[in-house]
C-alpha atoms as a PDB file:
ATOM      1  CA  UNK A   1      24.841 -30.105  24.187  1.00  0.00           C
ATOM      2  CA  UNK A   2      25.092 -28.191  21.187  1.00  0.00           C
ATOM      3  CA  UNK A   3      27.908 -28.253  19.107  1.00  0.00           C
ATOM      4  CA  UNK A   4      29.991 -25.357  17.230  1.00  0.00           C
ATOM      5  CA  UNK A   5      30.422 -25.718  14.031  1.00  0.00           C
ATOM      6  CA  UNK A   6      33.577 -23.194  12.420  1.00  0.00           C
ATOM      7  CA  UNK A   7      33.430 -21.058   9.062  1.00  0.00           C
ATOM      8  CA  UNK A   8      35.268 -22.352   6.374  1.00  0.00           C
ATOM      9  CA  UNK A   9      37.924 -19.853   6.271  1.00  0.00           C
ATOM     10  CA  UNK A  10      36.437 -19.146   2.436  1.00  0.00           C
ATOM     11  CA  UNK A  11      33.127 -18.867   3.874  1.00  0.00           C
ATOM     12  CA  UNK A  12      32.405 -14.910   2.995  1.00  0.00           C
ATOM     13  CA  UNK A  13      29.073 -13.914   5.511  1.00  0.00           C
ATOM     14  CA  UNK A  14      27.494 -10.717   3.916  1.00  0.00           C
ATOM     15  CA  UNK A  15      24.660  -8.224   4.837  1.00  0.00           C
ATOM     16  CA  UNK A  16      24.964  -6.079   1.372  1.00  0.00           C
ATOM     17  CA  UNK A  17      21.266  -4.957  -0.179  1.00  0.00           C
ATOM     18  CA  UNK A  18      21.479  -3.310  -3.621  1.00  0.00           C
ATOM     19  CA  UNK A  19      17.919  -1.741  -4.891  1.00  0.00           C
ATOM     20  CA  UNK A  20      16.965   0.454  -7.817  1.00  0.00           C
ATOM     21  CA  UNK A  21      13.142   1.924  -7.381  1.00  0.00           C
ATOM     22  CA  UNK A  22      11.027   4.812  -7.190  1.00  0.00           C
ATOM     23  CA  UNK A  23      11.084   6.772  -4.011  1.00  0.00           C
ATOM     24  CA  UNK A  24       7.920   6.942  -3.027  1.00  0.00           C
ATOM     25  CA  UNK A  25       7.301  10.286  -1.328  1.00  0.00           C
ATOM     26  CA  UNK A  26       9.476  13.540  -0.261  1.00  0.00           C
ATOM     27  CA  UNK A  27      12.175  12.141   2.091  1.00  0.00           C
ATOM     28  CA  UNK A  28      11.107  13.123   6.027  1.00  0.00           C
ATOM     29  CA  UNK A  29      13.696  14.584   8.233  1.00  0.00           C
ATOM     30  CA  UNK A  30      14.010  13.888  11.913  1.00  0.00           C
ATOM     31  CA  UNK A  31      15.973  14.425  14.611  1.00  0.00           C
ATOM     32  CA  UNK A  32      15.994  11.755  17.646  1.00  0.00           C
ATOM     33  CA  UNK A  33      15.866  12.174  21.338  1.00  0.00           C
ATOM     34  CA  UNK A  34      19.424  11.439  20.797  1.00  0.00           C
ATOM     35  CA  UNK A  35      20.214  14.478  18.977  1.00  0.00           C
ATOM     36  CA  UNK A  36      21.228  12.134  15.761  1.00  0.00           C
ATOM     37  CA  UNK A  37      19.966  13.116  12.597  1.00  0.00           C
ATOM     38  CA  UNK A  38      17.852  11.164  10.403  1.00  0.00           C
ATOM     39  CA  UNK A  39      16.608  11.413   6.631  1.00  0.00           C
ATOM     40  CA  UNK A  40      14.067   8.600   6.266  1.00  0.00           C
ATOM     41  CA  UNK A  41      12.175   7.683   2.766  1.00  0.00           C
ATOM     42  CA  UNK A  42      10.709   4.582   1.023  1.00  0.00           C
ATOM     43  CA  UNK A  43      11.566   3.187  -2.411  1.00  0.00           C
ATOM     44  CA  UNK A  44       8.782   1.305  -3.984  1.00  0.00           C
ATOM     45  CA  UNK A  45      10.489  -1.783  -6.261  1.00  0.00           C
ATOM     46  CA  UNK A  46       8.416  -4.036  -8.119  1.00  0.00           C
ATOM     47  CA  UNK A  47       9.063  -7.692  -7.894  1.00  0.00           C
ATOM     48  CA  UNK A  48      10.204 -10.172 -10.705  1.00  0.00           C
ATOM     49  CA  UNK A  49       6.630 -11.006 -13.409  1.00  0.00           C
ATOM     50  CA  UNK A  50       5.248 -14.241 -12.949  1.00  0.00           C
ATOM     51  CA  UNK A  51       3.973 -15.539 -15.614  1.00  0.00           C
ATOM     52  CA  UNK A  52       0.042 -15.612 -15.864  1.00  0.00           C
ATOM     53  CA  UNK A  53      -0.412 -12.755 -12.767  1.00  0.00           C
ATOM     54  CA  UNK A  54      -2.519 -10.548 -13.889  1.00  0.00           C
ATOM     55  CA  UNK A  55      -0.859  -7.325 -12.300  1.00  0.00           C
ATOM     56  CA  UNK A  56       2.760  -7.006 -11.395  1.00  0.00           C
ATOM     57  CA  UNK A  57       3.233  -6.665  -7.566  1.00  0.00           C
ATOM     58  CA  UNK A  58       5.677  -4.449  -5.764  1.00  0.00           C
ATOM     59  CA  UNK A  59       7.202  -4.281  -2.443  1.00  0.00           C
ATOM     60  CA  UNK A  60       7.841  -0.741  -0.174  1.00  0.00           C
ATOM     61  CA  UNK A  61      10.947  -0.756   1.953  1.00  0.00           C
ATOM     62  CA  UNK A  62      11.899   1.649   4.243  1.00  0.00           C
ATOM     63  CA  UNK A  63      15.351   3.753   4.011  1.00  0.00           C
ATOM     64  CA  UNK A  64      16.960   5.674   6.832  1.00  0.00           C
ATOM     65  CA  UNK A  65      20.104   7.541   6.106  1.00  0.00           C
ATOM     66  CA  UNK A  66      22.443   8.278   9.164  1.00  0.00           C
ATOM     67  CA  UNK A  67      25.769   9.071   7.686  1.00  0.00           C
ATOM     68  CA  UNK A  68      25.907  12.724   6.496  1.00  0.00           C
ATOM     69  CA  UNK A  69      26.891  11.729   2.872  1.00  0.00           C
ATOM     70  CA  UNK A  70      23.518   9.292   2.334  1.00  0.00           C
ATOM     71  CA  UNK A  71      21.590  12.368   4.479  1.00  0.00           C
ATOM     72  CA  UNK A  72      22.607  14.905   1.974  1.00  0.00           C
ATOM     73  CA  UNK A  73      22.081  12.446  -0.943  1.00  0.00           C
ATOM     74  CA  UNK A  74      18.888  11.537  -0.002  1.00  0.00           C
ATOM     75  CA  UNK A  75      17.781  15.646   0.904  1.00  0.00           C
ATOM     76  CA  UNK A  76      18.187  15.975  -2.838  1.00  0.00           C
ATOM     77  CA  UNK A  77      15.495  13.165  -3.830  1.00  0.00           C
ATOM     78  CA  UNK A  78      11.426  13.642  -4.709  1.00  0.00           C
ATOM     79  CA  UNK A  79       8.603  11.902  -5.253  1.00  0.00           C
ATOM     80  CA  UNK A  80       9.103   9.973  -8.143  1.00  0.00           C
ATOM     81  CA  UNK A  81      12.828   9.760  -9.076  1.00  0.00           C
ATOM     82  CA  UNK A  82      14.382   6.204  -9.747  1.00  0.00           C
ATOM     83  CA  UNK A  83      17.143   5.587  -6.895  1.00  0.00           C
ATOM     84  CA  UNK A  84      19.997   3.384  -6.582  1.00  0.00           C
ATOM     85  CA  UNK A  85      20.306   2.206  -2.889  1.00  0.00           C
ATOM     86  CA  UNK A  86      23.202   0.519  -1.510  1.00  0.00           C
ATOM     87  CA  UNK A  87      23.291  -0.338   1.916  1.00  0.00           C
ATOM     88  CA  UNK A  88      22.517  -2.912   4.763  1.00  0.00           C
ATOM     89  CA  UNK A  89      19.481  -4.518   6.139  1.00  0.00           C
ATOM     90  CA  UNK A  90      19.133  -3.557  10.196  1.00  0.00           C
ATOM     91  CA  UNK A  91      16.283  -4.777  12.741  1.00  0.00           C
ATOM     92  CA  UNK A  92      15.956  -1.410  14.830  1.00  0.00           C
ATOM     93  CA  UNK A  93      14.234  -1.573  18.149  1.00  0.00           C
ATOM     94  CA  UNK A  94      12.406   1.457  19.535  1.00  0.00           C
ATOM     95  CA  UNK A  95       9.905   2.055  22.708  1.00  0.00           C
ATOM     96  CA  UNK A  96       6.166   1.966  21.251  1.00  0.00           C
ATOM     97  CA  UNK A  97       2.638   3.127  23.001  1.00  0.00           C
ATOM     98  CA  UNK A  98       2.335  -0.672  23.170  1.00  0.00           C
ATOM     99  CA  UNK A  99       5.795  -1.399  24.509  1.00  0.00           C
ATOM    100  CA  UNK A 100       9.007  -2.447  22.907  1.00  0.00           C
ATOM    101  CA  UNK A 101       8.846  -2.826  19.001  1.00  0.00           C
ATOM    102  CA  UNK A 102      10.963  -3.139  16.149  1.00  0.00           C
ATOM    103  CA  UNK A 103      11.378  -2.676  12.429  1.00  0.00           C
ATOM    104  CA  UNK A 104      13.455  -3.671   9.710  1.00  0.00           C
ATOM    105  CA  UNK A 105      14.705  -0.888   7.072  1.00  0.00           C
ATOM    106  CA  UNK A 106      17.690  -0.972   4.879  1.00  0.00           C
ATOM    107  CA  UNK A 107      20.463   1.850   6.348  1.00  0.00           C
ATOM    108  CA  UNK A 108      22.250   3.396   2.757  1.00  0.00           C
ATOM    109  CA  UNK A 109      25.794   3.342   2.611  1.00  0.00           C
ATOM    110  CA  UNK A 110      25.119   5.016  -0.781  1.00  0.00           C
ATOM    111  CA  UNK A 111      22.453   7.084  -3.069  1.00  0.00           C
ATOM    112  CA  UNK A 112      22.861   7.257  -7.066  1.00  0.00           C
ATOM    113  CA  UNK A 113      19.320   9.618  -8.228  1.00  0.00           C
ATOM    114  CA  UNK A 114      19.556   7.551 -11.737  1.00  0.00           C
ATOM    115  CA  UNK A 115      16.377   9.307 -12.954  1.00  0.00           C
ATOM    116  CA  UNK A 116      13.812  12.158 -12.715  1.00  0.00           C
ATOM    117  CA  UNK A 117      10.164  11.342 -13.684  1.00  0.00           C
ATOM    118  CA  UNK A 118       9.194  11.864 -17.072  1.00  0.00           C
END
C-alpha cells in the first residue's frame, strides 16, 4: 500500500534553468517530420573551481528553441558569443536505429546575446 502524501500548500515545485555560457558552434536549423521548426545549439558553461584541480572543467548542454521568439533569438547567435538562457529542462523521446531513445536538453523560454568574442 503506498501512501499519498499532499503538498504543503506553500510548497512551490519548479522546473526553471538559468545559464550564462559560450555557445559552442553556429546554431543548426531543422525542421521535423512534424513540420515544427527547430533551432538547436549548445552552450558550453564551466563548472564552479575546486580548489587544488588542476584545470577547470566544463559541462555542454544542449538547447532547442521551439517558440518563434527563442528561434529568432537564437538565429542571431555564433560561435563564441556569451548567452543568457532561460528556460526548462525536458527528457525528449525520439525513435533511434537502435529503438526508442531519449535525451535531456534545456527548451529556452528566453535568449539575452550578453557578449560577442573579443
Amino acid at each position: 500500500m503506498t501512501t499519498k502524501t499532499k503538498e504543503p500548500e506553500s510548497a512551490r515545485l519548479v522546473n526553471t534553468v538559468l545559464l550564462v555560457g559560450r555557445v559552442g558552434a553556429a546554431p543548426e536549423f531543422r525542421t521535423m517530420p512534424s513540420g515544427d521548426e527547430l533551432v538547436q545549439f549548445r552552450v558550453v558553461v564551466p563548472r564552479p573551481e575546486v580548489r587544488g584541480q588542476a584545470r577547470r572543467l566544463v559541462d555542454t548542454i544542449d538547447i532547442a528553441c521551439w517558440s518563434a521568439r527563442s528561434r529568432g533569438s537564437a538565429g542571431r547567435l555564433q560561435k563564441g558569443d556569451i548567452v543568457e538562457v532561460e528556460g526548462s529542462l525536458r527528457r525528449r523521446f525520439f525513435g533511434g536505429a537502435g529503438g526508442r531513445a531519449s535525451r535531456y536538453e534545456v527548451e529556452a523560454r528566453r535568449l539575452r546575446r550578453v557578449a560577442r568574442p573579443a
